[in-house]
N, C-alpha and C. Protein backbone atom coordinates (compact mmCIF):
# COMPACT_ATOMS: atom_id res chain seq x y z
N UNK A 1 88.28 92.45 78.11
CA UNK A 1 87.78 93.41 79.07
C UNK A 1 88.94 93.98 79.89
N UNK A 2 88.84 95.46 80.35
CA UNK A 2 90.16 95.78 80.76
C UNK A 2 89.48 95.67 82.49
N UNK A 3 90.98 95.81 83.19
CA UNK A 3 90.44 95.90 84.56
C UNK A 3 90.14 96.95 85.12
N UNK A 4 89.69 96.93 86.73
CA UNK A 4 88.78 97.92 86.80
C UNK A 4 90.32 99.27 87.38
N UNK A 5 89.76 100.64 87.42
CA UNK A 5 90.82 101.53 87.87
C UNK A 5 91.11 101.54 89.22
N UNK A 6 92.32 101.58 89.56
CA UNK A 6 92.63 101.60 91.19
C UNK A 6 91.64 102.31 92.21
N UNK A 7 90.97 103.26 91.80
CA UNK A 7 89.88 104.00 92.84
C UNK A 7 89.10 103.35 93.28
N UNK A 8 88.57 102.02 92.14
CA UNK A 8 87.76 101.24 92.60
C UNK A 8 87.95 99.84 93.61
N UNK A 9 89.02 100.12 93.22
CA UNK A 9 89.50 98.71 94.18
C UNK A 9 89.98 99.01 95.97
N UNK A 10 90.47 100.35 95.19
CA UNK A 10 90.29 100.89 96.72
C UNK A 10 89.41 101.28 97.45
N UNK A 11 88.65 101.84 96.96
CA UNK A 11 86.86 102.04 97.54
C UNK A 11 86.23 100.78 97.63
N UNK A 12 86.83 99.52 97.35
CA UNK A 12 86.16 98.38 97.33
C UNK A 12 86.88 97.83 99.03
N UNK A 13 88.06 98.23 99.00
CA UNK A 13 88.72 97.55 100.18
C UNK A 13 88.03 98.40 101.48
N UNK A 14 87.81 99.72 101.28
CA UNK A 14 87.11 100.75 101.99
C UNK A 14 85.55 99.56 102.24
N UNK A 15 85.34 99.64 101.54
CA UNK A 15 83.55 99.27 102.04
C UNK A 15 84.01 97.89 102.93
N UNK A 16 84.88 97.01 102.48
CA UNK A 16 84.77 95.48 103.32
C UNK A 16 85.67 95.75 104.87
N UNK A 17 86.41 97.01 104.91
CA UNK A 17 86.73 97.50 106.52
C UNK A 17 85.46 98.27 106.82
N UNK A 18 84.27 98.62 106.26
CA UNK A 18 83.16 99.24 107.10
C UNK A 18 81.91 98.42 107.39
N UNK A 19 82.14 96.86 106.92
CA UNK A 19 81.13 96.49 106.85
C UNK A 19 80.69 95.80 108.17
N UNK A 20 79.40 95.43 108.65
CA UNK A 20 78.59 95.19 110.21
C UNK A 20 78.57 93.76 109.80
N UNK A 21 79.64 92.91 110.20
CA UNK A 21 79.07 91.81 110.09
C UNK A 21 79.26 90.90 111.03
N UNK A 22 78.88 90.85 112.37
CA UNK A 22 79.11 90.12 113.28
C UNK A 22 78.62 88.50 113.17
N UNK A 23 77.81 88.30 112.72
CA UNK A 23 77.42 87.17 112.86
C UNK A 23 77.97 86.05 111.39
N UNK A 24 78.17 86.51 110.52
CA UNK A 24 78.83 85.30 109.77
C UNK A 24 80.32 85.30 109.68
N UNK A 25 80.60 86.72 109.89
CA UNK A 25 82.01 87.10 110.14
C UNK A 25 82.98 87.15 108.82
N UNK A 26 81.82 87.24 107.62
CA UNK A 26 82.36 87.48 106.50
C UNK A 26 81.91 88.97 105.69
N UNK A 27 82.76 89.96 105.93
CA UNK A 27 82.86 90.95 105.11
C UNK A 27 82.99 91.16 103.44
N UNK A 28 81.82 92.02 103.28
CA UNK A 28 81.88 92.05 101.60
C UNK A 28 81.92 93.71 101.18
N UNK A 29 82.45 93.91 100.04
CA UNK A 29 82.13 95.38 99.45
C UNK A 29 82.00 95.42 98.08
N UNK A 30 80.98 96.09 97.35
CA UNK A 30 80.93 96.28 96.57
C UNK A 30 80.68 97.49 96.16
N UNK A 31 81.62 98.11 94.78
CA UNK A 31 81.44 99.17 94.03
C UNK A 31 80.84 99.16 92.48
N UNK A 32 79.84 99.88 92.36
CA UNK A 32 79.44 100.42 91.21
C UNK A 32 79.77 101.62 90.56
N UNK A 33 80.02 101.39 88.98
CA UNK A 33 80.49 102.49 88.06
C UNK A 33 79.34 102.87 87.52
N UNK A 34 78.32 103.95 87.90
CA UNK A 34 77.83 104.61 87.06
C UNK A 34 77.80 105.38 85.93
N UNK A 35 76.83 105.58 84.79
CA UNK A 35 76.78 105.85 83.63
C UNK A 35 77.84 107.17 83.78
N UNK A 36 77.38 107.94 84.37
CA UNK A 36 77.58 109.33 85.08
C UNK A 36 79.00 109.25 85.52
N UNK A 37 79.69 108.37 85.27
CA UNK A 37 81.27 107.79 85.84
C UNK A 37 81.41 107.54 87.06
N UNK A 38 80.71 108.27 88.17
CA UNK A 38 81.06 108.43 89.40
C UNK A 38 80.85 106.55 89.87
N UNK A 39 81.63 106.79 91.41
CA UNK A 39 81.67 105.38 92.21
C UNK A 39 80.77 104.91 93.21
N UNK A 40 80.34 104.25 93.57
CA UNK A 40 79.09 104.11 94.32
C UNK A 40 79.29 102.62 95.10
N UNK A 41 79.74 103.09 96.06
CA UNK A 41 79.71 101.65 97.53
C UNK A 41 78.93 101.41 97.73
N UNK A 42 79.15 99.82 98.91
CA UNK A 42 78.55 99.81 100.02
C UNK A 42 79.03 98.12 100.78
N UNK A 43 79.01 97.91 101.68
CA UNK A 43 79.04 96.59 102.27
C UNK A 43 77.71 95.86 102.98
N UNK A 44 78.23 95.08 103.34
CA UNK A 44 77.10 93.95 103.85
C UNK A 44 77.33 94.57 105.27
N UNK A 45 75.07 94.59 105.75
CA UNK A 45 75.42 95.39 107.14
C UNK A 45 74.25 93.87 107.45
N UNK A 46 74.62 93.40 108.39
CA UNK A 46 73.67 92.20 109.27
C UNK A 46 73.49 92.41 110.23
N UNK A 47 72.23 91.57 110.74
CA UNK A 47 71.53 91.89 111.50
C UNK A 47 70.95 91.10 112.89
N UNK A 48 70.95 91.21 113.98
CA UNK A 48 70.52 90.05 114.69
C UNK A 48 69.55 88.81 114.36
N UNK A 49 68.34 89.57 113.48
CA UNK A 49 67.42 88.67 113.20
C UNK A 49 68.13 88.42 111.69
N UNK A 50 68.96 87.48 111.79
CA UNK A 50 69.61 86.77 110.75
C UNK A 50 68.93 85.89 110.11
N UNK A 51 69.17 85.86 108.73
CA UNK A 51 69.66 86.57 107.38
C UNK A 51 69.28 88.26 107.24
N UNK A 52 68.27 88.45 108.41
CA UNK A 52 67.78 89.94 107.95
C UNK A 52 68.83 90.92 107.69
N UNK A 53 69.12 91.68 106.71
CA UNK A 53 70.22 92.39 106.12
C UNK A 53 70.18 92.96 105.34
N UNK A 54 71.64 93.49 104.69
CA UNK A 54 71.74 93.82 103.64
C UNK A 54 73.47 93.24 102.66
N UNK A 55 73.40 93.33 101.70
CA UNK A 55 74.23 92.69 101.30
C UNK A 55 74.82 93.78 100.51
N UNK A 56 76.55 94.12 100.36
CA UNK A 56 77.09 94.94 99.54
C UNK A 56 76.45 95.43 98.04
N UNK A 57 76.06 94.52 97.71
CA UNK A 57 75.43 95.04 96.10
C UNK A 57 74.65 95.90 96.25
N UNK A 58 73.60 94.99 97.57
CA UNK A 58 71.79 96.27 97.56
C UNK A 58 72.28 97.41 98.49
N UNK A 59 72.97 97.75 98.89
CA UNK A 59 73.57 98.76 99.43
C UNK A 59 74.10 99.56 98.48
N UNK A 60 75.08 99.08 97.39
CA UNK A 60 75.58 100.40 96.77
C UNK A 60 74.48 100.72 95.87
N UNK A 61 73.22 99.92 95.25
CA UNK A 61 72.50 99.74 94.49
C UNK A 61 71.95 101.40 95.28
N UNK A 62 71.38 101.06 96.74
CA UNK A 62 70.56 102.29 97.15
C UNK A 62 71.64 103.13 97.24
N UNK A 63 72.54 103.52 97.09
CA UNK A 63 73.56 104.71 96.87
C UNK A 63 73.38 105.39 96.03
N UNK A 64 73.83 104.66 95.41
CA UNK A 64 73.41 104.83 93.46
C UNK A 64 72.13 105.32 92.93
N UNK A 65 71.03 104.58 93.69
CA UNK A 65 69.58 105.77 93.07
C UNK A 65 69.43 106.39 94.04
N UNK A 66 70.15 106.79 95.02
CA UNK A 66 69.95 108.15 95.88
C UNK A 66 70.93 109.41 95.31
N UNK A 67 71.40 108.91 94.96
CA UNK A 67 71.99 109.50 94.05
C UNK A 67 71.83 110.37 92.57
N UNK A 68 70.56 109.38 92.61
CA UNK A 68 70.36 109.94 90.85
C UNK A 68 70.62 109.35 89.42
N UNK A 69 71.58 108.28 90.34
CA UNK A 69 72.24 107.15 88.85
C UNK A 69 71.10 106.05 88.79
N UNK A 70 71.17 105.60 87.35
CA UNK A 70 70.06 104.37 87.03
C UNK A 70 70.67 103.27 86.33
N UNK A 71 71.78 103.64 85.95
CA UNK A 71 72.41 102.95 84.86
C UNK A 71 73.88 102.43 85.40
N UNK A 72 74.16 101.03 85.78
CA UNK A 72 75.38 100.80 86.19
C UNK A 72 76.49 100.52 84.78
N UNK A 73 77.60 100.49 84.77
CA UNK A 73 78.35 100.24 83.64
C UNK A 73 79.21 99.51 83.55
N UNK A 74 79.87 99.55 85.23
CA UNK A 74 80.59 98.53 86.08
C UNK A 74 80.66 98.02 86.94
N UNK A 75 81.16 96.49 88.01
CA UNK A 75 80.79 96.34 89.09
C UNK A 75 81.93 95.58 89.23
N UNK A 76 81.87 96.13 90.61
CA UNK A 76 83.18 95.13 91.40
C UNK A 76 82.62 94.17 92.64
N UNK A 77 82.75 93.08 93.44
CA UNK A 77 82.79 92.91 94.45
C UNK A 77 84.24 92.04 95.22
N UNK A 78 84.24 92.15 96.14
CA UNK A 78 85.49 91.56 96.82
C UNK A 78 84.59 91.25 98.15
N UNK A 79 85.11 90.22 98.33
CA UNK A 79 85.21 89.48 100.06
C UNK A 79 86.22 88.98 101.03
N UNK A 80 86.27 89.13 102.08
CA UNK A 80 86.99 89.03 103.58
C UNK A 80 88.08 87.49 103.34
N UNK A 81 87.21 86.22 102.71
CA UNK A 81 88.02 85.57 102.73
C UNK A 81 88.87 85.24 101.64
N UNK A 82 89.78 84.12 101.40
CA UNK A 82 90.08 83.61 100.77
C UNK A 82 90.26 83.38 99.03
N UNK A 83 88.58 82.79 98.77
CA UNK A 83 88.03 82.79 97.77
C UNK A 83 87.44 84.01 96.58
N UNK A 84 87.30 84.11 95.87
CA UNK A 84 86.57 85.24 94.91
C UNK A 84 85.59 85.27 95.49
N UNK A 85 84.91 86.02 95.09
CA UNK A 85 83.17 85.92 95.83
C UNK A 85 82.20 86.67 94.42
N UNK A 86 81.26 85.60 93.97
CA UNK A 86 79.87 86.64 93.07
C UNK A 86 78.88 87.12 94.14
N UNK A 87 78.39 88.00 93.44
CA UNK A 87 76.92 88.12 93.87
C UNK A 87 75.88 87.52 94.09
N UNK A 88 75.45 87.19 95.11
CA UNK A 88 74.16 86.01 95.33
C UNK A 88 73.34 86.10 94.42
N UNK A 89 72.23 85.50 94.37
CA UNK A 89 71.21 85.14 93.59
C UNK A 89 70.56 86.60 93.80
N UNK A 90 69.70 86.84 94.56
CA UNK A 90 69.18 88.41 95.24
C UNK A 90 69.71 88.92 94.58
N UNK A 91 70.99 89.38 94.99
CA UNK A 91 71.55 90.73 94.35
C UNK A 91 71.80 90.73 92.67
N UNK A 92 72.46 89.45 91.89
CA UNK A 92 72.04 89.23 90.59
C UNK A 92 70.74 89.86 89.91
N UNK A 93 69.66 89.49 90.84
CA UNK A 93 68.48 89.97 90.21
C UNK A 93 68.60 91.55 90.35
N UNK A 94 69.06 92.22 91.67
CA UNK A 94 68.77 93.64 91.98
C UNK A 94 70.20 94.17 90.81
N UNK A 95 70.90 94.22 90.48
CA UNK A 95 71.62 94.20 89.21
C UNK A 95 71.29 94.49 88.48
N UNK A 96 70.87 92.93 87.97
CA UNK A 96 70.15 93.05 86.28
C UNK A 96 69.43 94.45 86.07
N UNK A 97 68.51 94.89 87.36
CA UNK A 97 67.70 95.87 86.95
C UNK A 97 68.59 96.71 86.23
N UNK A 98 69.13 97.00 86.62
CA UNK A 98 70.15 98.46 86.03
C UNK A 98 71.38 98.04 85.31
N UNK A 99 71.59 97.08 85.28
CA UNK A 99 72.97 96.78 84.18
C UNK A 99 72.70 95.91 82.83
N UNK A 100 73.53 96.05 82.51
CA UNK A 100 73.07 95.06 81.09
C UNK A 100 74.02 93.98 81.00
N UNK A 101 73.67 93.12 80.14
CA UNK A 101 74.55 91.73 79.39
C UNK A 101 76.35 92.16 79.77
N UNK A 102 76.27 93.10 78.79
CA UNK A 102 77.59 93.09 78.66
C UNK A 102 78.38 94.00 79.76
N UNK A 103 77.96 94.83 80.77
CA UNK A 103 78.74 95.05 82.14
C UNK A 103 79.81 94.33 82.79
N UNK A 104 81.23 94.26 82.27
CA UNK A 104 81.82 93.90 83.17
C UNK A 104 81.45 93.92 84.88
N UNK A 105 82.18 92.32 85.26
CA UNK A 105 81.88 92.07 86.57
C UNK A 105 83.71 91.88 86.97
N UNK A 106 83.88 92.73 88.28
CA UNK A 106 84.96 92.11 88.37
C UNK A 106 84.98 91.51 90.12
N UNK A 107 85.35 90.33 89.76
CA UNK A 107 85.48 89.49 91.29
C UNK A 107 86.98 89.11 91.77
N UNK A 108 86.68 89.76 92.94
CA UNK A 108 88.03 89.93 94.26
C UNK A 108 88.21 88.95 94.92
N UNK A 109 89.32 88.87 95.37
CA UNK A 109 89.44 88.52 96.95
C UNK A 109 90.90 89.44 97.39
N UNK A 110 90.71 89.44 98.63
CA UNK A 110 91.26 90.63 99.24
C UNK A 110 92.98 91.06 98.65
N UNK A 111 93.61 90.17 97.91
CA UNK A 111 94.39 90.45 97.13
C UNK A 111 94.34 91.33 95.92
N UNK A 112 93.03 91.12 95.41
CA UNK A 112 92.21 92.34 94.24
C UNK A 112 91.76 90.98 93.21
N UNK A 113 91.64 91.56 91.87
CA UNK A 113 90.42 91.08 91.09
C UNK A 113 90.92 89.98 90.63
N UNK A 114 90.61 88.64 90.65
CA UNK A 114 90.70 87.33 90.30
C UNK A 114 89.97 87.18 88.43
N UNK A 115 89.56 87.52 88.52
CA UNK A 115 88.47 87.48 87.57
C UNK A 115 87.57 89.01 87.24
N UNK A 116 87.47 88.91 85.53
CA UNK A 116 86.70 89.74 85.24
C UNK A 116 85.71 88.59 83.91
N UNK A 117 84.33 89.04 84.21
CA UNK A 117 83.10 88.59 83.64
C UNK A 117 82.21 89.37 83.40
N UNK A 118 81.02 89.38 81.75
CA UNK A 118 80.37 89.67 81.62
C UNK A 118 79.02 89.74 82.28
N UNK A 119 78.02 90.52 82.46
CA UNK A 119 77.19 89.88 83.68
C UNK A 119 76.11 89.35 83.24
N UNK A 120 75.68 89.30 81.89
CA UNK A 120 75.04 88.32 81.28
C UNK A 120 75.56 86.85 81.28
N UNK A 121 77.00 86.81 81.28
CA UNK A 121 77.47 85.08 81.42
C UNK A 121 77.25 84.86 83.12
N UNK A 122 77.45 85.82 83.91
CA UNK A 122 77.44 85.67 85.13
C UNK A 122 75.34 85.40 85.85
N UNK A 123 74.77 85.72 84.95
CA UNK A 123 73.35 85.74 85.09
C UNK A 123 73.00 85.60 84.08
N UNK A 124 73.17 84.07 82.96
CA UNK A 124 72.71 84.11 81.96
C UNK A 124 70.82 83.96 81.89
N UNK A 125 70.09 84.38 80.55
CA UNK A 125 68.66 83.98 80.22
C UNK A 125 67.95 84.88 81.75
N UNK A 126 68.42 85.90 82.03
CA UNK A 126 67.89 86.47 83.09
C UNK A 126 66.72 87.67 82.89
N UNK A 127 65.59 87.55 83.88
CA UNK A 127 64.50 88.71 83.53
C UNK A 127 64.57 89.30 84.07
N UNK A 128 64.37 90.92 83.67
CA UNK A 128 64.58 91.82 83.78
C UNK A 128 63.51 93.07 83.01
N UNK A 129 63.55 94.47 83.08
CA UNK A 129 63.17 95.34 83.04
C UNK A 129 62.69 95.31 81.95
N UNK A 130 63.16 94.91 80.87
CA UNK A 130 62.39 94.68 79.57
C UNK A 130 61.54 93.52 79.30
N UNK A 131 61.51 92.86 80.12
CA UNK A 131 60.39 91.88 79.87
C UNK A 131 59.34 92.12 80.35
N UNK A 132 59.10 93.35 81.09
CA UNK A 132 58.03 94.18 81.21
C UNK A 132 57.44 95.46 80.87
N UNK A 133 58.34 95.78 79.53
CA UNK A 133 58.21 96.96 78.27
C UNK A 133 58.84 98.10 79.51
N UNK A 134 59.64 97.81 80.60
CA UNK A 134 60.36 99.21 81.14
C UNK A 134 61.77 99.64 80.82
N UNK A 135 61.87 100.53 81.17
CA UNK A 135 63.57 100.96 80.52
C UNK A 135 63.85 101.46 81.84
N UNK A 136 65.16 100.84 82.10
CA UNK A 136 65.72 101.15 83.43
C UNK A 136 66.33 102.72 83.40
């Protein structure tokens, strides 16, 4: 798998300096590559009544179908600290909707991408849109 193009990593560092996160104090961003090529952010915005939120994925996710895109092709995320960071469980599922098995995943930490993964190995035996005869 090749890595992802500099636009994205920079639009990735962009979303984790915009993100609202006072209360865990951990910033996230994530970018999506739509079918359509274009890039599609967003970060984690939190909320007083904590966990109430949003998390970088479901953020660029609503970008992305406000947009008009349905079909992701690529995904990045990066986080504030240290470590790589995946996508929670939640957002895995809000994913799957629109990506497939083989979508490169690429995971950051604020140095850039540590890792690149398929997102079927990253969410293996996962249900999704076709297990209910829909096409994303």
């Amino acid at each position: 798998m090749n890595g992802p193009a500099p636009e994205m990593i920079e639009l990735a560092k962009l979303m984790v300096s915009r993100s609202y996160s006072p209360y865990s104090r951990y910033a996230t961003g994530a970018v999506l590559r739509g079918a359509d090529g274009k890039l599609y952010g967003g970060c984690n915005v939190e909320n007083a009544a904590y966990p109430q939120g949003a998390c970088a994925e479901a953020s660029a996710i609503s970008v992305m179908v406000a947009a008009g895109e349905r079909r992701i092709v690529e995904i990045l995320v990066i986080g504030s600290g240290p470590e790589i960071i995946t996508p929670c469980g939640g957002c895995r599922q809000r994913l799957r909707e629109f990506a497939a098995d083989d979508t490169p995943v690429h995971l950051c930490d604020p140095s850039g991408v540590r890792r690149t993964v398929r997102f079927g190995d990253l969410y293996p035996l996962s249900f999704g849109p076709s297990h209910l005869g829909a096409k994303a």
